[in-house]
Protein backbone atom coordinates (compact mmCIF):
# COMPACT_ATOMS: atom_id res chain seq x y z
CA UNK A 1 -34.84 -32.62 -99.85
CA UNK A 2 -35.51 -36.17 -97.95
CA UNK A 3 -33.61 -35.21 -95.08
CA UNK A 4 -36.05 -32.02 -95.21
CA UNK A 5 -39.06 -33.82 -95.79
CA UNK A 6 -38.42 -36.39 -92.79
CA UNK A 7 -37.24 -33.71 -90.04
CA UNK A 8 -40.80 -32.34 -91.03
CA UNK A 9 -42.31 -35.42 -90.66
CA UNK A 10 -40.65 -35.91 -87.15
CA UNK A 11 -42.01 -32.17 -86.08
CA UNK A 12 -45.44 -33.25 -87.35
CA UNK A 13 -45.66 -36.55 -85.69
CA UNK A 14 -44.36 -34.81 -82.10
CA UNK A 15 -47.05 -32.13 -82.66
CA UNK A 16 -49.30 -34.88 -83.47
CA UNK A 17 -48.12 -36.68 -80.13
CA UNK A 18 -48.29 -33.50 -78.23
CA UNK A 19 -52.19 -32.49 -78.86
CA UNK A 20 -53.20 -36.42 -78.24
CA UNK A 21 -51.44 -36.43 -74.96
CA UNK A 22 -53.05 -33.16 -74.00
CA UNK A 23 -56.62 -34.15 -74.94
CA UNK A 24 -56.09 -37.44 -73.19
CA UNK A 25 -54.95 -35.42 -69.90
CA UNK A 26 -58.00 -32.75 -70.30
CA UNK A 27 -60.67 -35.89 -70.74
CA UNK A 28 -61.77 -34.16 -74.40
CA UNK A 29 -63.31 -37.75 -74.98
CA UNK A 30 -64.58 -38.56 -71.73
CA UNK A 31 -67.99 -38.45 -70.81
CA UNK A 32 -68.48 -34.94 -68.69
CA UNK A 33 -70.44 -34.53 -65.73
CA UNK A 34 -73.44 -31.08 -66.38
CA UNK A 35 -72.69 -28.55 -63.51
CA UNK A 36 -75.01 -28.27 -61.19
CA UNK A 37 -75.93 -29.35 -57.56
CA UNK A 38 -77.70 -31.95 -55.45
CA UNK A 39 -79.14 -31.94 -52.34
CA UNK A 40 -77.78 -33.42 -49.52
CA UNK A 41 -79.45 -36.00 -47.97
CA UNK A 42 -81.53 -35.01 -44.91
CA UNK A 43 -80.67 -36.14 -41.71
CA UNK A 44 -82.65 -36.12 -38.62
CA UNK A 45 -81.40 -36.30 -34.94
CA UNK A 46 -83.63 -37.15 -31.48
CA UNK A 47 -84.29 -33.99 -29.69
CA UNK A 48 -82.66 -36.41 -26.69
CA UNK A 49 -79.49 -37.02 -28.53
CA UNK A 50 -78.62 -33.54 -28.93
CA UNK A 51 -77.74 -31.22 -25.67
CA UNK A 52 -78.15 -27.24 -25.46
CA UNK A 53 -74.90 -25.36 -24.63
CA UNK A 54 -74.69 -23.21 -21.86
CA UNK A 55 -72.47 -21.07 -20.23
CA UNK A 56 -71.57 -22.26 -16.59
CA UNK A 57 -69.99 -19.77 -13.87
CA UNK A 58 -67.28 -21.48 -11.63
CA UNK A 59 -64.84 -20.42 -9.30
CA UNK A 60 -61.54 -19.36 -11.01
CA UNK A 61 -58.46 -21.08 -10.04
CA UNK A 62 -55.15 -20.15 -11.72
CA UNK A 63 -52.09 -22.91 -10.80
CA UNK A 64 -48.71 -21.66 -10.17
CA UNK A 65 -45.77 -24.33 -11.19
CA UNK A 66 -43.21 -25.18 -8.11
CA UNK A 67 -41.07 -27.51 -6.76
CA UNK A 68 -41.30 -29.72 -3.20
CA UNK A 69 -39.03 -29.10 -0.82
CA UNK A 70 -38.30 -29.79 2.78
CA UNK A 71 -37.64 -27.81 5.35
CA UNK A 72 -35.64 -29.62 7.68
CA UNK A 73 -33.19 -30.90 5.57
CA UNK A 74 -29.26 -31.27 6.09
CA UNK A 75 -26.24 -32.44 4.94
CA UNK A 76 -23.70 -34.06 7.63
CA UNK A 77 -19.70 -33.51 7.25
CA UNK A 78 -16.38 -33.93 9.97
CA UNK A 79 -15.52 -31.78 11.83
CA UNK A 80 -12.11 -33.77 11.63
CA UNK A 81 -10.04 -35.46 9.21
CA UNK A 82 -9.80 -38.84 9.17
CA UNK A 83 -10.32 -41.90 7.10
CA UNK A 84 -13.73 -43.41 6.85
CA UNK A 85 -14.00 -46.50 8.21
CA UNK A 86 -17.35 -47.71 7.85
CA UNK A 87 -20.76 -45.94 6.67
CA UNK A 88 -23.64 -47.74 7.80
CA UNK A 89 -26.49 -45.78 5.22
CA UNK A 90 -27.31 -45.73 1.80
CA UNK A 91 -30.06 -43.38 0.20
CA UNK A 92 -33.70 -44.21 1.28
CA UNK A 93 -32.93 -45.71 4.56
CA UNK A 94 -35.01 -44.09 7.53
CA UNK A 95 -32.74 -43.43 10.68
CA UNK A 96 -32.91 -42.18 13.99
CA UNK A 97 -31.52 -38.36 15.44
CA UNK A 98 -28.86 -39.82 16.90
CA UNK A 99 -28.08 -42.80 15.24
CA UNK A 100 -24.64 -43.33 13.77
CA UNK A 101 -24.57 -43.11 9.86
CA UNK A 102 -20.30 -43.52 9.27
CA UNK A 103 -17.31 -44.28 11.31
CA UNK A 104 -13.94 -42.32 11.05
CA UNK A 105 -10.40 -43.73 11.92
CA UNK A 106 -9.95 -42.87 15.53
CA UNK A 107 -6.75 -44.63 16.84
CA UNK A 108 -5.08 -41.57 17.08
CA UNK A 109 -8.11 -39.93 19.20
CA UNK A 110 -7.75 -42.57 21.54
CA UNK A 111 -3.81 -42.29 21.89
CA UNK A 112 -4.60 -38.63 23.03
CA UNK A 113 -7.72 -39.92 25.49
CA UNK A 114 -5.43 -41.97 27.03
CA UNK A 115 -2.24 -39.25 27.41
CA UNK A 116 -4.71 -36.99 28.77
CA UNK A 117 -6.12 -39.19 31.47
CA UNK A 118 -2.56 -40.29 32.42
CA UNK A 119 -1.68 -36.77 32.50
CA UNK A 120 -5.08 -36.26 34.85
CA UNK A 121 -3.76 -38.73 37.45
CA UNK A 122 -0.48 -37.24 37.69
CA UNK A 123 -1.77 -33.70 38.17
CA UNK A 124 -3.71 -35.66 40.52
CA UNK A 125 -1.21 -37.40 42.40
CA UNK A 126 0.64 -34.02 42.98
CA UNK A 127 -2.29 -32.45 44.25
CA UNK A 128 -2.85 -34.92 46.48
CA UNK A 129 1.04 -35.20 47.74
CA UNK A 130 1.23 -31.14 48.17
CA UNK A 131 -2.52 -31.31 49.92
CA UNK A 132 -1.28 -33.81 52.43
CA UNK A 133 2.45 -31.91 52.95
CA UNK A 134 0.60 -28.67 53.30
CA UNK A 135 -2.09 -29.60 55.95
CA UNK A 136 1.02 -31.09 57.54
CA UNK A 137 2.71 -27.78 57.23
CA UNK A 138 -0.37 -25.48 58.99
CA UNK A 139 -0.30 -28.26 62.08
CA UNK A 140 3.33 -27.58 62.40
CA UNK A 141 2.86 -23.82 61.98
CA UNK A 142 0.31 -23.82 64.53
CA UNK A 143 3.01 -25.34 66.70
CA UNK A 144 5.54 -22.76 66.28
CA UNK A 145 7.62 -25.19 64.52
CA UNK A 146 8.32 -23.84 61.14
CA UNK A 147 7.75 -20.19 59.92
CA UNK A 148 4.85 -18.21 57.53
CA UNK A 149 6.75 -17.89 54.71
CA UNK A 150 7.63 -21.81 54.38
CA UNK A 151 3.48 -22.53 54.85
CA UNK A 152 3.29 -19.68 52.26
CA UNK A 153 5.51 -21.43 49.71
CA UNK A 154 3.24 -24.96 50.24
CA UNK A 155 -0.04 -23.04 50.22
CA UNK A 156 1.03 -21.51 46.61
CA UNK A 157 2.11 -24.78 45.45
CA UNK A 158 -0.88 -26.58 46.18
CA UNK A 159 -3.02 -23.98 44.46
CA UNK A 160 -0.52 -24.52 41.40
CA UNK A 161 -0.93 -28.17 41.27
CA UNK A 162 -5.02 -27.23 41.91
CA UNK A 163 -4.76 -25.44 38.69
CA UNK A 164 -2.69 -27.96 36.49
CA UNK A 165 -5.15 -30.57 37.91
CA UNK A 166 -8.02 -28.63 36.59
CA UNK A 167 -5.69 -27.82 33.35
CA UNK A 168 -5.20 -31.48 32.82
CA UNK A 169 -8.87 -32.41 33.39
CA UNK A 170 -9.91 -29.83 30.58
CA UNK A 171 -7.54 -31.46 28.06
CA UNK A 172 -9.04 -34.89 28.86
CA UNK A 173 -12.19 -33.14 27.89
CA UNK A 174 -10.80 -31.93 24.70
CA UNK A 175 -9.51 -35.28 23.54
CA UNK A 176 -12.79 -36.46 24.52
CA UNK A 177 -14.55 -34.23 22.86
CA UNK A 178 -12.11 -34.44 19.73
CA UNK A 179 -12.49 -38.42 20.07
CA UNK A 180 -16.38 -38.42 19.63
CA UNK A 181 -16.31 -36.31 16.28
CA UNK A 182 -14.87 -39.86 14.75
CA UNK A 183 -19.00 -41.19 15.23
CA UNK A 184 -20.86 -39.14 12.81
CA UNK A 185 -24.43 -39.65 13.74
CA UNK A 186 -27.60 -38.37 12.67
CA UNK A 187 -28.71 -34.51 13.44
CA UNK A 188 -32.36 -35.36 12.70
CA UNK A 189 -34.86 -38.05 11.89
CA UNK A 190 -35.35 -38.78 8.44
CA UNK A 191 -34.69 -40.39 5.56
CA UNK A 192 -31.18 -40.46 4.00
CA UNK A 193 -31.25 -38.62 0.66
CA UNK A 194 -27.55 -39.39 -0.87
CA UNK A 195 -24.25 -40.74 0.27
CA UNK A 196 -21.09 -39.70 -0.25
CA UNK A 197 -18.46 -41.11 0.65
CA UNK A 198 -17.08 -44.91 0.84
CA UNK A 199 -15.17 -46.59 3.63
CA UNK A 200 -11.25 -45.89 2.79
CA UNK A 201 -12.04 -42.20 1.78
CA UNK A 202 -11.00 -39.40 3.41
CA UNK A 203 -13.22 -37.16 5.46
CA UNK A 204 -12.56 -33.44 5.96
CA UNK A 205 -14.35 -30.96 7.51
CA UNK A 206 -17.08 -29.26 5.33
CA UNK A 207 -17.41 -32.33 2.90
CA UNK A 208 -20.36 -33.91 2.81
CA UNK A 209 -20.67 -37.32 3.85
CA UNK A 210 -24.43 -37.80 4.01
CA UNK A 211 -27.51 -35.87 3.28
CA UNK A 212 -30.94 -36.46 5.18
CA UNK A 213 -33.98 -34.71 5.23
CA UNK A 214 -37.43 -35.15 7.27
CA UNK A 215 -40.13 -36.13 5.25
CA UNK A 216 -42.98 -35.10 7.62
CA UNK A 217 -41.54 -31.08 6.94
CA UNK A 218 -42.53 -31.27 3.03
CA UNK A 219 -43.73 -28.25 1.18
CA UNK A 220 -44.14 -26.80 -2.24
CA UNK A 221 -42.33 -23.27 -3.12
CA UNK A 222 -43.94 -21.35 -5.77
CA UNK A 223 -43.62 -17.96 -7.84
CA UNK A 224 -46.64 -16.25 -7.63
CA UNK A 225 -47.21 -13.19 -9.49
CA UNK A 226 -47.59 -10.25 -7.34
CA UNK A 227 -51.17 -9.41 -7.58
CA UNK A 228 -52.71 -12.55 -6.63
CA UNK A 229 -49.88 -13.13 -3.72
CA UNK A 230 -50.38 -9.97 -2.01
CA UNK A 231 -54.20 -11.45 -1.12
CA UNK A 232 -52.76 -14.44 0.25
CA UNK A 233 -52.12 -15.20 4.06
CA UNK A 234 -50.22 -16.96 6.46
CA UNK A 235 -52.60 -20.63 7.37
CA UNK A 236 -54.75 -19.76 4.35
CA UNK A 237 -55.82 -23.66 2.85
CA UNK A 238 -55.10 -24.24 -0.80
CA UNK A 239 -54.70 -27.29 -3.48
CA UNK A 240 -51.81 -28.60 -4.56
CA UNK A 241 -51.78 -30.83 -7.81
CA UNK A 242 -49.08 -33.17 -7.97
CA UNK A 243 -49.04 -35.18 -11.46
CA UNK A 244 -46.37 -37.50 -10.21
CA UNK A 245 -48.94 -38.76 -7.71
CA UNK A 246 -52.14 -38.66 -9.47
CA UNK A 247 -53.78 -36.18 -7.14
CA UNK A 248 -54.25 -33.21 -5.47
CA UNK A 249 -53.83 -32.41 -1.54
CA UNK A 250 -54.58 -29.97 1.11
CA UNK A 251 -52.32 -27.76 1.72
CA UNK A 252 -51.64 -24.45 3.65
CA UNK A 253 -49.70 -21.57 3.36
CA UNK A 254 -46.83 -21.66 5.79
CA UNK A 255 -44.97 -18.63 4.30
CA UNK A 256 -44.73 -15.93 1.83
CA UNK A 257 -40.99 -14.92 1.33
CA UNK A 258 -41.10 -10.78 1.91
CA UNK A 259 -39.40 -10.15 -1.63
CA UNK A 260 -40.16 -9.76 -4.83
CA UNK A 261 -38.91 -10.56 -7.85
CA UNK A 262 -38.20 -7.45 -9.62
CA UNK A 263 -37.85 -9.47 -13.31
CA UNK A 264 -40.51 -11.57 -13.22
CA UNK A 265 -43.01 -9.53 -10.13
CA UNK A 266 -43.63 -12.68 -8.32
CA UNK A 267 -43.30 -13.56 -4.38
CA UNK A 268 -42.15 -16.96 -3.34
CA UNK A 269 -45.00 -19.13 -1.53
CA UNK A 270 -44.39 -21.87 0.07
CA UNK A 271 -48.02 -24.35 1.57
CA UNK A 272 -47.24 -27.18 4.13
CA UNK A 273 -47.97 -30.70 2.55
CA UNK A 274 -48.82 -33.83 4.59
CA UNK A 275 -46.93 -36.20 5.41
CA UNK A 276 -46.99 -39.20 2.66
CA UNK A 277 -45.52 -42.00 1.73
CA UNK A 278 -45.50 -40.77 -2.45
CA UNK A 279 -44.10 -37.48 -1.86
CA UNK A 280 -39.98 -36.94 -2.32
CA UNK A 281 -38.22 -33.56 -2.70
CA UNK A 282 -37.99 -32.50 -6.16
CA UNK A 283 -41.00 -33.38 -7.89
CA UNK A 284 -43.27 -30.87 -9.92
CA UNK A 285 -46.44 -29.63 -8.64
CA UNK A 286 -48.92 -27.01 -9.20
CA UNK A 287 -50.03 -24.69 -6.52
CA UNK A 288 -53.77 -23.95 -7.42
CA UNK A 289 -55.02 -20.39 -6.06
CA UNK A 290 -58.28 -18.96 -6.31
CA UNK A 291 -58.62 -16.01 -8.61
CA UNK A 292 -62.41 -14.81 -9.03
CA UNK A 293 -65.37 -16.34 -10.84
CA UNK A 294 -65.39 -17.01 -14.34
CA UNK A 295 -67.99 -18.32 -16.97
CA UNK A 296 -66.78 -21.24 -19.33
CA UNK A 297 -68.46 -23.06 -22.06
CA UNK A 298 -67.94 -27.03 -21.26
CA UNK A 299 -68.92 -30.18 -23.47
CA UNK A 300 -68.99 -33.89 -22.81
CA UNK A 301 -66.04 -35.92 -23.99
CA UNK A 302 -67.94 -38.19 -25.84
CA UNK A 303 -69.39 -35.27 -28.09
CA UNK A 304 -65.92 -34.62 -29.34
CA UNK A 305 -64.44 -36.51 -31.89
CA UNK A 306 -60.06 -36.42 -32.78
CA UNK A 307 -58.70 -36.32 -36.03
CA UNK A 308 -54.86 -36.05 -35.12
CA UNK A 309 -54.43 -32.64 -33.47
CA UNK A 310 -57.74 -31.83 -34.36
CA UNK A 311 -61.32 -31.65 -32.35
CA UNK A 312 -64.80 -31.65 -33.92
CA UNK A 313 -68.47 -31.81 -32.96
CA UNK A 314 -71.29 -32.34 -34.51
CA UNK A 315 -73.23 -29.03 -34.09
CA UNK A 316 -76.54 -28.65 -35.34
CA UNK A 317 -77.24 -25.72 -38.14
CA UNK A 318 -80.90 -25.49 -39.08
CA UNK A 319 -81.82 -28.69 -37.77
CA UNK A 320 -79.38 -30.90 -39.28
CA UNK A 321 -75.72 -32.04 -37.69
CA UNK A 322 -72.28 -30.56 -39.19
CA UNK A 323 -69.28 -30.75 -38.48
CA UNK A 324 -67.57 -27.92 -36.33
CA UNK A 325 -64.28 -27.88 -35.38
CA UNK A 326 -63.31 -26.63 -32.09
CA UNK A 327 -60.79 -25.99 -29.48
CA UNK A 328 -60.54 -27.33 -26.01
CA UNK A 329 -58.62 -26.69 -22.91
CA UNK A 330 -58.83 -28.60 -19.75
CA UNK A 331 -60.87 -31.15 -18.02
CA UNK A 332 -63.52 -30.34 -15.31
CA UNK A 333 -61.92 -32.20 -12.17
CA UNK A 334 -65.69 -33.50 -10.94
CA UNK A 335 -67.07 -34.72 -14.51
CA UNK A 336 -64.26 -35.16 -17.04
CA UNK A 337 -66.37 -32.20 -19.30
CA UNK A 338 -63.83 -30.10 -21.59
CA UNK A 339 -63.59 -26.43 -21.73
CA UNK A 340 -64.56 -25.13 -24.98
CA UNK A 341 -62.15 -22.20 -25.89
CA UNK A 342 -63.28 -21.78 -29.21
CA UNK A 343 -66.34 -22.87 -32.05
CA UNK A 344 -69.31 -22.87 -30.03
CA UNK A 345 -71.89 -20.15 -28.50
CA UNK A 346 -73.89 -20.69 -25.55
CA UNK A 347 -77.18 -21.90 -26.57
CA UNK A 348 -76.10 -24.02 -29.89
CA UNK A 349 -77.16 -27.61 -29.44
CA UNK A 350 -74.46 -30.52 -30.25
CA UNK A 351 -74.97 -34.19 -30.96
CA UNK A 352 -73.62 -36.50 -28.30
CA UNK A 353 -72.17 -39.24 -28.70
CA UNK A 354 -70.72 -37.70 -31.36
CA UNK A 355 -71.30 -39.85 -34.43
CA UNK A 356 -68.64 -41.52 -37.14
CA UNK A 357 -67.35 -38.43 -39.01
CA UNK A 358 -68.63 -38.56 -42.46
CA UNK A 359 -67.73 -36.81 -45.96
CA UNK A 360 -70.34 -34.08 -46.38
């Protein structure tokens, strides 16, 4: 029966325990608050802090992502094989057309320049020897002295030793020839993009060595979607935005590749750039076209207030300011003014500045 009688007590006391704790969460003994509401304060705003939305029609200009390229650009290999001796470039140096960028191993050229002209001035020594004997022979023919068939026989020889003379020459100009592929010079002038090889490699025909391209022939290459391409024509002027550079430039259009895309229905384009000093192949840039007219809602930057990712303004509803959240897109090139994509009308008025955001 005590065992009994103190489980009980336990249960009671946790019961006990249990509706305290509860009435202590649900503030039973708390002083409560009578429902009901209060007005707001009222707030007044200057008819000259406030500005009227309107809707503003502007030319429509859609941009196109693409890539600069050159077009004079090449890359310089042997047309031997050899081992490179020296390379007189690295990437970024300006050269010359014609100037030498690498050196190849050419003692073996020159063995063969040399046998060839030694093998010229003995095909020239015969000549010479069978010209003399054969001019000797007509004199002596003319005398009676010896007969046609023995001038015959001198005549052919000479025109034998005529033709391994001129045979003999011609190699000369091959090993020549052969001999000046060891000086690899430049095909253009321009700036050197990469190198690629190292004195003690070896060169073979069809490797790269060097790769150079002409700064003053840059342009950007675009996809344009078909419908806005097809109005486009050769010397039209357009904008190009690059973002590396921090601004746009003239440009026009030098080409539109004859092809379409059949995946993605878009024509290459490709606009001239000028020549500058902050322009390299590769970098990003946006190839702005003209596309119609459009109307667009804008607002001042300073009317727009960031929470995070978020955007407000202070709109005005019935004469007093609260806050609207909005959605922006992009800046006005000429003012710095925001696009309003979403949240406002034409004709609402907004505070700006835009004041401190506060709890309403």
């Amino acid at each position: 029966m005590i065992q009994l009688a103190i489980r009980i007590a336990i249960i009671a006391g946790a019961a006990a325990f249990l509706v305290v704790s509860i009435g202590y969460l649900a503030h039973f003994w708390t002083e409560k608050i009578e429902p009901g509401t209060e007005p707001l304060p009222e707030v007044t705003v200057a008819e000259e802090e406030t500005l009227e939305l309107a809707l503003e029609e502007e030319a429509l200009v859609e941009r196109f992502p693409g890539t600069i390229r050159a077009r004079r650009e090449t890359t310089v290999s042997p047309r031997i094989m050899a081992t490179v001796t020296t390379v007189n470039v690295r990437s970024g140096d300006w050269v010359e057309e014609g100037e030498v960028l690498a050196m190849l191993d050419d003692r073996d050229l020159r063995a063969r320049v040399e046998q060839a002209r030694r093998g010229v001035e003995a095909a020239q020594a015969r000549f010479d020897d069978l010209e003399t004997e054969t001019d000797r022979a007509r004199e002596l023919f003319d005398a009676r002295a010896i007969a046609r068939a023995d001038l015959d026989r001198l005549a052919a020889s000479l025109r034998a030793a005529e033709a391994d003379l001129e045979a003999s020459r011609q190699r000369l100009d091959e090993a020549e020839t052969a001999l000046s592929f060891a000086s690899i010079e430049a095909p253009i002038t321009g700036r050197v993009i990469d190198r690629y090889a190292e004195p003690g490699d070896t060169a073979s025909p069809g490797v790269s060595i060097v790769r150079l391209y002409d700064p003053e022939t840059l342009r950007l290459e675009a996809d344009v979607r078909e419908s806005l391409a097809t109005t486009l024509s050769s010397g039209m002027p357009l904008r190009v935005q690059i973002e590396a550079a921090g601004r746009a430039f003239e440009a026009a259009v030098e080409e539109i590749v004859p092809h379409a895309d059949a995946g993605a229905r878009t024509f290459v384009v490709k606009v001239t750039l000028p020549a500058t000093e902050d322009l390299y192949p590769g970098m990003f840039g946006r190839l702005m076209i003209p596309a119609g007219m459009a109307q667009r809602l804008y607002v001042p930057p300073d009317a727009v207030t960031r929470v995070g990712q978020l955007e407000f303004v202070m709109a005005l509803e019935a004469g007093r300011p609260v806050r609207r959240f909005i959605r922006t897109g992009e800046m006005r090139e000429e003012d710095g003014w925001l696009e309003v994509l979403s949240g406002l009308s034409p004709g609402e008025r907004i505070v700006t500045p835009a004041p401190a955001l506060q709890e309403t």
